[in-house]
C-alpha atoms as a PDB file:
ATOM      1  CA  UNK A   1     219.147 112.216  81.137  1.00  0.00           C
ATOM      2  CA  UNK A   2     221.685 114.721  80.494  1.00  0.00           C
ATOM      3  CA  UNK A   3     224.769 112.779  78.374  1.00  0.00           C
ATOM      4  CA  UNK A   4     228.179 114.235  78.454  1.00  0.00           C
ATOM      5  CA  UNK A   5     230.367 115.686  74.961  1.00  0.00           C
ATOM      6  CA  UNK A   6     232.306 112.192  74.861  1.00  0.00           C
ATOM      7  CA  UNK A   7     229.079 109.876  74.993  1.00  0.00           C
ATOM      8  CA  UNK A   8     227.407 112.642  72.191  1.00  0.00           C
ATOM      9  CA  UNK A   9     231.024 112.291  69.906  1.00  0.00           C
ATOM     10  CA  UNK A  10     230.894 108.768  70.452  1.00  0.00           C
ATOM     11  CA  UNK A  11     226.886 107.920  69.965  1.00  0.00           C
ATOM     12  CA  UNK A  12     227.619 110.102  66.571  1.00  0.00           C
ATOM     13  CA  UNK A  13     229.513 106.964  64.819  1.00  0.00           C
ATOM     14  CA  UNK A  14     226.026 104.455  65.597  1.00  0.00           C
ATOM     15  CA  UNK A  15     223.184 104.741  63.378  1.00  0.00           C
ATOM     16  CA  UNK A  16     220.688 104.035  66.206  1.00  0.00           C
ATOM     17  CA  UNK A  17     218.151 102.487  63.165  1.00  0.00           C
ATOM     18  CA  UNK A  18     220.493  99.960  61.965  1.00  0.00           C
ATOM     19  CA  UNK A  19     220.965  96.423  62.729  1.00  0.00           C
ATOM     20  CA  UNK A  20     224.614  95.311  62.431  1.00  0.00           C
ATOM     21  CA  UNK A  21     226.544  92.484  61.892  1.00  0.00           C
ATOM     22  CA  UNK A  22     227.827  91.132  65.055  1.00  0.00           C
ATOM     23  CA  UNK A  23     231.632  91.506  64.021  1.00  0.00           C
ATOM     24  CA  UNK A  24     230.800  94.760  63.266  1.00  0.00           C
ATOM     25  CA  UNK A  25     229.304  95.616  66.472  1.00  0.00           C
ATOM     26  CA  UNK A  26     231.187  95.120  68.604  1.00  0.00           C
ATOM     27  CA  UNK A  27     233.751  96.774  66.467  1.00  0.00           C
ATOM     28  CA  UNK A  28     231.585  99.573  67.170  1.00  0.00           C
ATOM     29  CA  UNK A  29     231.326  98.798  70.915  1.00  0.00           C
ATOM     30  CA  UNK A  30     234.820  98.948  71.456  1.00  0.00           C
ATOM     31  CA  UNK A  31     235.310 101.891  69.716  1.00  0.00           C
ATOM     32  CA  UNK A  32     232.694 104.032  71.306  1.00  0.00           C
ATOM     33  CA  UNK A  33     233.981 103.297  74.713  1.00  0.00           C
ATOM     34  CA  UNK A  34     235.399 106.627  75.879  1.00  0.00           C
ATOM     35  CA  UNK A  35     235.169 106.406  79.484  1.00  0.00           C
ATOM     36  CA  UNK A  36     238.775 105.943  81.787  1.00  0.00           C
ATOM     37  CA  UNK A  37     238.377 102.750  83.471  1.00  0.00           C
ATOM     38  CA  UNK A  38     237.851  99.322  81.446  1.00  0.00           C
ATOM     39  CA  UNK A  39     234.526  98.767  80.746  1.00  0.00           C
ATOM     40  CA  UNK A  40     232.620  95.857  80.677  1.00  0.00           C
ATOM     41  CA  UNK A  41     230.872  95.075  77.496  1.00  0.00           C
ATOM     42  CA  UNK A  42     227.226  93.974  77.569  1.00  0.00           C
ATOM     43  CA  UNK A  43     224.546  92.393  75.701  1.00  0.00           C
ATOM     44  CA  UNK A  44     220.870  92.906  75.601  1.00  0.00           C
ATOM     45  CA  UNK A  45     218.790  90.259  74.441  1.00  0.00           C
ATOM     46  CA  UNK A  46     214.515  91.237  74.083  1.00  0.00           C
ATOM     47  CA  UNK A  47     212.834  87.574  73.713  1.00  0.00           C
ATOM     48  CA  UNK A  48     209.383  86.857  72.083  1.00  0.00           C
ATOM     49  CA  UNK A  49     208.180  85.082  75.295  1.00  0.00           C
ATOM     50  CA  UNK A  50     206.282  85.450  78.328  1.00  0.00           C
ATOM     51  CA  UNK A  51     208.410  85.106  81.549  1.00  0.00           C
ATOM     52  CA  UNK A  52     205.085  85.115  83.668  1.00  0.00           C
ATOM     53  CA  UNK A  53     204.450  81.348  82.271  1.00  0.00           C
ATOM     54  CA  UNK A  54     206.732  78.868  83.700  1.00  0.00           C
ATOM     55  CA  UNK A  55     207.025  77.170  79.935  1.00  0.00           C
ATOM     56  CA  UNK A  56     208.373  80.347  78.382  1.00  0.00           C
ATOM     57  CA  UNK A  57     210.867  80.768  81.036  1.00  0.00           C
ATOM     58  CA  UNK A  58     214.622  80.867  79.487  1.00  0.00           C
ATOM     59  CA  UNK A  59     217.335  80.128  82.382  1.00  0.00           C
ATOM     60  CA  UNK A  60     220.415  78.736  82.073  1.00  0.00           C
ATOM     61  CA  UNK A  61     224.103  79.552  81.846  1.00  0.00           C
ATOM     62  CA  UNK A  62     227.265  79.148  79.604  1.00  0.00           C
ATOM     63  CA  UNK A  63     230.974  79.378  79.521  1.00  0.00           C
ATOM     64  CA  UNK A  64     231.878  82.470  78.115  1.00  0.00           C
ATOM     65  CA  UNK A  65     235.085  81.077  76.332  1.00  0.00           C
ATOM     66  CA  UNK A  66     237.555  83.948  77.426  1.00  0.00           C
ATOM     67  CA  UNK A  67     235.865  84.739  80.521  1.00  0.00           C
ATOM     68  CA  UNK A  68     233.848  87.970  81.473  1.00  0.00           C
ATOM     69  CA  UNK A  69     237.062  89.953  82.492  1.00  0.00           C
ATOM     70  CA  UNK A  70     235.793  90.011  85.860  1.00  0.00           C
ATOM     71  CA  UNK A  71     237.394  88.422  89.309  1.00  0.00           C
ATOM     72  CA  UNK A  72     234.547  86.195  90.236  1.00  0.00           C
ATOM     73  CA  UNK A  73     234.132  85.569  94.285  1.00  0.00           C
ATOM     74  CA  UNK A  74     232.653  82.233  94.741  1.00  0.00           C
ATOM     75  CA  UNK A  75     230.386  81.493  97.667  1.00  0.00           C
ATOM     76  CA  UNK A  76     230.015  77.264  98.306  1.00  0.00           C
ATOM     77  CA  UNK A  77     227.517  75.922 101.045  1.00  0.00           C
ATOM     78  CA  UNK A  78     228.840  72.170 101.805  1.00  0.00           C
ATOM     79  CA  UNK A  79     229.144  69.790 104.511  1.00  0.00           C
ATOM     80  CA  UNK A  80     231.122  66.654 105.198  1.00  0.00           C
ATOM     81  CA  UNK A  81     233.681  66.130 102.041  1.00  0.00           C
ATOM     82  CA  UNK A  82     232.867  68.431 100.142  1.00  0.00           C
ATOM     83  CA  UNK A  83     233.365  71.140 101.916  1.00  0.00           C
ATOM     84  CA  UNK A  84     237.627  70.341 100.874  1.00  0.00           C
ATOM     85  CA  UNK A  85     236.520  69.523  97.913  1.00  0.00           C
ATOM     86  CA  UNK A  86     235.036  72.962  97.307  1.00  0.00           C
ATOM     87  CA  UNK A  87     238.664  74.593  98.840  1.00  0.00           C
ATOM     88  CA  UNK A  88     240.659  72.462  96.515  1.00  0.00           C
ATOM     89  CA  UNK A  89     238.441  73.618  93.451  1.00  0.00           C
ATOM     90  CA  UNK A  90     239.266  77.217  94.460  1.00  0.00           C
ATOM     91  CA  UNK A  91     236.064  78.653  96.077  1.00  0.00           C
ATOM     92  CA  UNK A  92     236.728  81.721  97.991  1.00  0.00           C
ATOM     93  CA  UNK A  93     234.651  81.053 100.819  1.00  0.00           C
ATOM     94  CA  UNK A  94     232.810  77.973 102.099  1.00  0.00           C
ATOM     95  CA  UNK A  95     230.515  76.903 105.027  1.00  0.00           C
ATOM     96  CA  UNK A  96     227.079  76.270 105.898  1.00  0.00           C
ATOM     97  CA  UNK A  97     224.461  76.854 109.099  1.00  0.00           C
ATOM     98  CA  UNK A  98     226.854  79.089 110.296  1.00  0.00           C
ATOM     99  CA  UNK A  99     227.120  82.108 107.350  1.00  0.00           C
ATOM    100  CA  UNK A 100     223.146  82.296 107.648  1.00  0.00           C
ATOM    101  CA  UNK A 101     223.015  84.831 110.744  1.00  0.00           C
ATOM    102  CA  UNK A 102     226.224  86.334 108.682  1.00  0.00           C
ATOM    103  CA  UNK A 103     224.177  86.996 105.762  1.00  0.00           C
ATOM    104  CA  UNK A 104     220.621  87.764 106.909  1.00  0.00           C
ATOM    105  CA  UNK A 105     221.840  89.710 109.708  1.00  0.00           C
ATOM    106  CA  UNK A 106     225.176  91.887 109.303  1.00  0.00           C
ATOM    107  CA  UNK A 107     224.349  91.975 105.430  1.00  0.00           C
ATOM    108  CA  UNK A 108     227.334  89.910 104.087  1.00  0.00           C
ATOM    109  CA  UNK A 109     227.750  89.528 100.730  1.00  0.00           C
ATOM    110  CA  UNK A 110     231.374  89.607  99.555  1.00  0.00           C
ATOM    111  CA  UNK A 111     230.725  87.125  97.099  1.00  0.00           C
ATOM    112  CA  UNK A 112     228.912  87.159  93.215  1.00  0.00           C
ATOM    113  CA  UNK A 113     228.084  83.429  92.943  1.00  0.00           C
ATOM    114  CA  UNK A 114     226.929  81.201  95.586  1.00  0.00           C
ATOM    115  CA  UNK A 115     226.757  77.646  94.758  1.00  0.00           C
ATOM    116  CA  UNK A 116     225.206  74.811  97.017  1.00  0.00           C
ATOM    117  CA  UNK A 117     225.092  70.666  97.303  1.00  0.00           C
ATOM    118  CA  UNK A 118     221.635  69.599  96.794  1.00  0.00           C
ATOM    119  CA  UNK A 119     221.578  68.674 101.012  1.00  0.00           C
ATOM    120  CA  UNK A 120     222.371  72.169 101.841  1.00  0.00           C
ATOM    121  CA  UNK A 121     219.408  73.878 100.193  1.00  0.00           C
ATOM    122  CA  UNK A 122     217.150  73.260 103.184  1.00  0.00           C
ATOM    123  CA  UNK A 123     220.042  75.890 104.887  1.00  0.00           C
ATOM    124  CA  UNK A 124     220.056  77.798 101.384  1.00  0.00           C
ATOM    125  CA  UNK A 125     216.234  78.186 101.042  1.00  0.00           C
ATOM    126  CA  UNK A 126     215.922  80.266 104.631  1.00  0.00           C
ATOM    127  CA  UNK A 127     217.937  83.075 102.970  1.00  0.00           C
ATOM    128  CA  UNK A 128     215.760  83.001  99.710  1.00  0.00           C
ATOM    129  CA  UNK A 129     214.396  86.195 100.763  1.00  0.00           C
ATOM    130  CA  UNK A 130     217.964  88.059 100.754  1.00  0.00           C
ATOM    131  CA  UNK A 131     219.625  86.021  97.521  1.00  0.00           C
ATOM    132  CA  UNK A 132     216.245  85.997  95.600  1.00  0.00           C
ATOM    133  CA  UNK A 133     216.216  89.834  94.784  1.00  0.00           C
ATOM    134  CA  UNK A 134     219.898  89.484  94.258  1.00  0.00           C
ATOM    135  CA  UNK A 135     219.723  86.982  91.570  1.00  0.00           C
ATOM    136  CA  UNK A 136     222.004  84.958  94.089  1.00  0.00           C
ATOM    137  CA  UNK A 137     219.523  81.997  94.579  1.00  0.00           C
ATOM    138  CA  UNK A 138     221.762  78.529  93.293  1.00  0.00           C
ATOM    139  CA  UNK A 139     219.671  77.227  90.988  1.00  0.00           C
ATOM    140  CA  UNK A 140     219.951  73.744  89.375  1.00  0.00           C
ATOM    141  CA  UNK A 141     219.317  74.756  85.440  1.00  0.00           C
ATOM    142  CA  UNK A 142     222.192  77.297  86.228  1.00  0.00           C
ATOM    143  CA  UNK A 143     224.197  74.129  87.552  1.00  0.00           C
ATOM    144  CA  UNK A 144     224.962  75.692  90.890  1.00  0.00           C
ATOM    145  CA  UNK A 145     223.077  73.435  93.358  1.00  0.00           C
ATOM    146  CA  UNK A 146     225.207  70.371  92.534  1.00  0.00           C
ATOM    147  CA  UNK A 147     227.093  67.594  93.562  1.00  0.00           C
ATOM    148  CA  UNK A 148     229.988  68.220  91.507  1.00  0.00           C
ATOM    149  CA  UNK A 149     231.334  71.024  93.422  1.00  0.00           C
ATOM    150  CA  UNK A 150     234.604  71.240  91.553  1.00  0.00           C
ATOM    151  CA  UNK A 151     233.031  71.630  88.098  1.00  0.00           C
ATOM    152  CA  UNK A 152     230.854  73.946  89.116  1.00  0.00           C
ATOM    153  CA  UNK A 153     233.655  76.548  90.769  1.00  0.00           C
ATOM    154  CA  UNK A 154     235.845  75.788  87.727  1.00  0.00           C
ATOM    155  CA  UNK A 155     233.635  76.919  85.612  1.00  0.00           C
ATOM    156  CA  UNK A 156     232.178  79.785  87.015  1.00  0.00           C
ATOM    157  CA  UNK A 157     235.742  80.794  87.690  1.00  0.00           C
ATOM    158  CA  UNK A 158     236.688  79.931  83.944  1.00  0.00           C
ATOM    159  CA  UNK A 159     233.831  82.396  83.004  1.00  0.00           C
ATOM    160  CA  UNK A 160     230.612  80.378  83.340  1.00  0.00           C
ATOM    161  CA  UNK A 161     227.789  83.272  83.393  1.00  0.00           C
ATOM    162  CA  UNK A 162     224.192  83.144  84.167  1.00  0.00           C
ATOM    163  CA  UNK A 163     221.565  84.414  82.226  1.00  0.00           C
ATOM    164  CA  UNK A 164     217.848  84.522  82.670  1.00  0.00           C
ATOM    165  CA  UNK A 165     215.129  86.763  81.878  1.00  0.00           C
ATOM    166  CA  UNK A 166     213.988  90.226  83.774  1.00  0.00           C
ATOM    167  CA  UNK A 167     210.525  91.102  84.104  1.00  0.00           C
ATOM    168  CA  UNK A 168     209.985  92.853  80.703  1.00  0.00           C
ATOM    169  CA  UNK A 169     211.236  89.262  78.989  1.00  0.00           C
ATOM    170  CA  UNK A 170     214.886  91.200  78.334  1.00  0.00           C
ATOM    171  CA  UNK A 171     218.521  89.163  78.993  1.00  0.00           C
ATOM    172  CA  UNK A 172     220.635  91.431  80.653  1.00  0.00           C
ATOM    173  CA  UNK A 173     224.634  89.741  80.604  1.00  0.00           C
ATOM    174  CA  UNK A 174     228.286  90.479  80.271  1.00  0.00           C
ATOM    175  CA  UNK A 175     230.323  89.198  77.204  1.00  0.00           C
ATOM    176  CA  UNK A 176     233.815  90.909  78.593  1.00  0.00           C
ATOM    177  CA  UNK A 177     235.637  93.483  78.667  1.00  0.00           C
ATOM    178  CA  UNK A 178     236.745  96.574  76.419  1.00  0.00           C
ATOM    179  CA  UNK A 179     240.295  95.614  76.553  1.00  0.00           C
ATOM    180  CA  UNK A 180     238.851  92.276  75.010  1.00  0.00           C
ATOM    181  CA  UNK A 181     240.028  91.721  71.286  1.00  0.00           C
ATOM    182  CA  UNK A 182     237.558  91.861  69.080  1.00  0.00           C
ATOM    183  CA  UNK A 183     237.428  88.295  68.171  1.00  0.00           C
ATOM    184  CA  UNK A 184     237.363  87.340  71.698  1.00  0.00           C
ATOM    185  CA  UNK A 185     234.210  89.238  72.274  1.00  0.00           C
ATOM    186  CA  UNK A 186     232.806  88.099  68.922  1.00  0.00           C
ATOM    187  CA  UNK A 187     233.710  84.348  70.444  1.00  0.00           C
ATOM    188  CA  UNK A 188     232.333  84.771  73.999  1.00  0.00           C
ATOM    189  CA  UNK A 189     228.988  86.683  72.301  1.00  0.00           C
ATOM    190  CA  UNK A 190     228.574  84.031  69.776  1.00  0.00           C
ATOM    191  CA  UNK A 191     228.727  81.013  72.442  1.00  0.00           C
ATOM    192  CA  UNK A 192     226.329  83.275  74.456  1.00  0.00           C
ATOM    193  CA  UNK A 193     223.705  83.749  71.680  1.00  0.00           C
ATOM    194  CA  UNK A 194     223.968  80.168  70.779  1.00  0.00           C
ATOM    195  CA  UNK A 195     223.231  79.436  74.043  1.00  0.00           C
ATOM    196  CA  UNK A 196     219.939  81.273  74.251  1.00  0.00           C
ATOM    197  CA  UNK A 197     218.779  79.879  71.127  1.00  0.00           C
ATOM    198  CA  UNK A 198     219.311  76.436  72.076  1.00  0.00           C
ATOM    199  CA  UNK A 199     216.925  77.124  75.263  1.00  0.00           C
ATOM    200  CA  UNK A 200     214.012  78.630  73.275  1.00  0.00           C
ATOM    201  CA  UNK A 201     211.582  76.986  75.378  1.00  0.00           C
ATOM    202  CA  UNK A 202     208.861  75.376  73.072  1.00  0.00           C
ATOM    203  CA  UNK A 203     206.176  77.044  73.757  1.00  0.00           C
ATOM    204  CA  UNK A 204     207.510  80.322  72.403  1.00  0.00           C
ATOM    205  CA  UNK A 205     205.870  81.338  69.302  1.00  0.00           C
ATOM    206  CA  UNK A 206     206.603  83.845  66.682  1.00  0.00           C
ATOM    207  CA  UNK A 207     209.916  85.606  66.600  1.00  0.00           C
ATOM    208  CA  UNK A 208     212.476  84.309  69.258  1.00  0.00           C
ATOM    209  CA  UNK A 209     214.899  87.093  69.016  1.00  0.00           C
ATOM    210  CA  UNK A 210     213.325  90.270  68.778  1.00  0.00           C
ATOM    211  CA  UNK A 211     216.089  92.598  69.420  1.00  0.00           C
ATOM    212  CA  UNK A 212     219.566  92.478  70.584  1.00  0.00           C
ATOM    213  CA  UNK A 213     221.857  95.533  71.649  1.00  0.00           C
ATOM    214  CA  UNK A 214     225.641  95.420  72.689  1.00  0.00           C
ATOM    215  CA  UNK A 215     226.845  98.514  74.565  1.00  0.00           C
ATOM    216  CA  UNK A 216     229.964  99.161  76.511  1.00  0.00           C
ATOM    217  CA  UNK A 217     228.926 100.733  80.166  1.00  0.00           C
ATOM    218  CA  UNK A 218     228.848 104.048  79.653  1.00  0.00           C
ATOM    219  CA  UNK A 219     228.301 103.980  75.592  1.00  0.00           C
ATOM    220  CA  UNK A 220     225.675 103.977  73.494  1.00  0.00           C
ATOM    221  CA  UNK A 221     223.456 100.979  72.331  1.00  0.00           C
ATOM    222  CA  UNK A 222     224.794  99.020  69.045  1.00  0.00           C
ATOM    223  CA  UNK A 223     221.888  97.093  67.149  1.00  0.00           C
ATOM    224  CA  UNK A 224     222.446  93.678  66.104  1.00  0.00           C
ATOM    225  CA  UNK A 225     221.036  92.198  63.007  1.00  0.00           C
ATOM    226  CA  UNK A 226     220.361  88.834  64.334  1.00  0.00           C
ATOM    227  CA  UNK A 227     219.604  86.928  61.141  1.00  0.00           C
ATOM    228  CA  UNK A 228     222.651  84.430  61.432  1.00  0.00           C
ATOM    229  CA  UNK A 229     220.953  83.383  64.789  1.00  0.00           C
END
């Protein structure tokens, strides 16, 4: 992949073999980011665990306490009271039987969270096939098939992310934005790594953490010494 003269200036200030602190880091991140629009600042987490057995499976999500930087569209399937319960909380859009031909069919998805009360997943589960590969599937360990409707758009809204592994066992999240202070990235990446700690699932064995990278979008990869965790 052919890199432009700004990534090459900016990749020049990372030592690609060293393992930083996480203050320092992100220091790093934000001043590597050279591209024009506000980039969103990421973390990669590489677990010691199999994904392919359902007890090494980490899944869950956490309140990023500054947010992600991001406008979040919130998608809520209710019926009955909840469905004003779920307008009051501030959900974007909300509905049920009727946005599955709007989905499956026109390809409607104008929305990055979709959350669900446990007696709408029957309606939820026929669009598995289009919000599976999307990672759009409410889940309850991610706390969006629930009954408390108004926590869970509060929260995503507040910054709530979701994080769960890909198929080579590697997190893939947001922590925020460039235009982020540093200490608010340090505080939204620390609550995230704490978070993924607490979940190591028990059967994991050997190293938890073996490597994590922060990177703005279009900058290089920062190493993390992840003793601390």
């Amino acid at each position: 992949m052919k890199r432009g003269k700004k990534y090459l200036e900016a990749a020049k200030l990372v030592d690609r073999v060293t393992q930083y602190d996480p203050e320092e880091a992100i220091g790093l991140v934000k001043k590597t980011a050279v591209a024009k629009f506000d980039e969103t600042v990421e973390a990669h987490i590489r677990l010691g665990v199999d994904g392919r057995h359902a007890d090494q499976q980490v899944r869950g999500a956490v309140v990023l306490p500054h947010g992600t930087g991001k406008k979040v569209r919130v998608l809520v399937f209710a019926k009955g009271d909840k469905v004003n319960e779920a307008e009051a909380a501030g959900a974007d859009f909300v509905g049920g039987e009727e946005l599955i031909p709007k989905i499956q069919n026109e390809g409607w998805f104008e929305f990055d969270v979709v959350v669900a009360t446990p007696d709408m997943m029957g309606v939820v589960g026929r669009l598995g096939r289009v919000l599976g590969p999307k990672g759009l599937m409410p889940n309850p360990k991610a706390g969006t098939v629930t009954m408390d409707v108004t926590k869970a758009v509060q929260d995503i809204k507040a910054g709530k992310i979701e994080y769960r592994l890909d198929k080579t066992n590697i997190i893939h999240v947001p922590v925020g934005k460039v235009s982020f202070t540093e200490e608010m990235l340090n505080d939204n990446f620390k609550a995230l790594m704490d978070a993924i700690v607490k979940a190591k699932p028990s059967a994991a064995k050997g190293q938890y953490l073996r490597s994590v990278t922060v990177a703005s979008t279009m900058g290089p990869g920062v190493r993390v010494n992840t003793a601390k965790y």
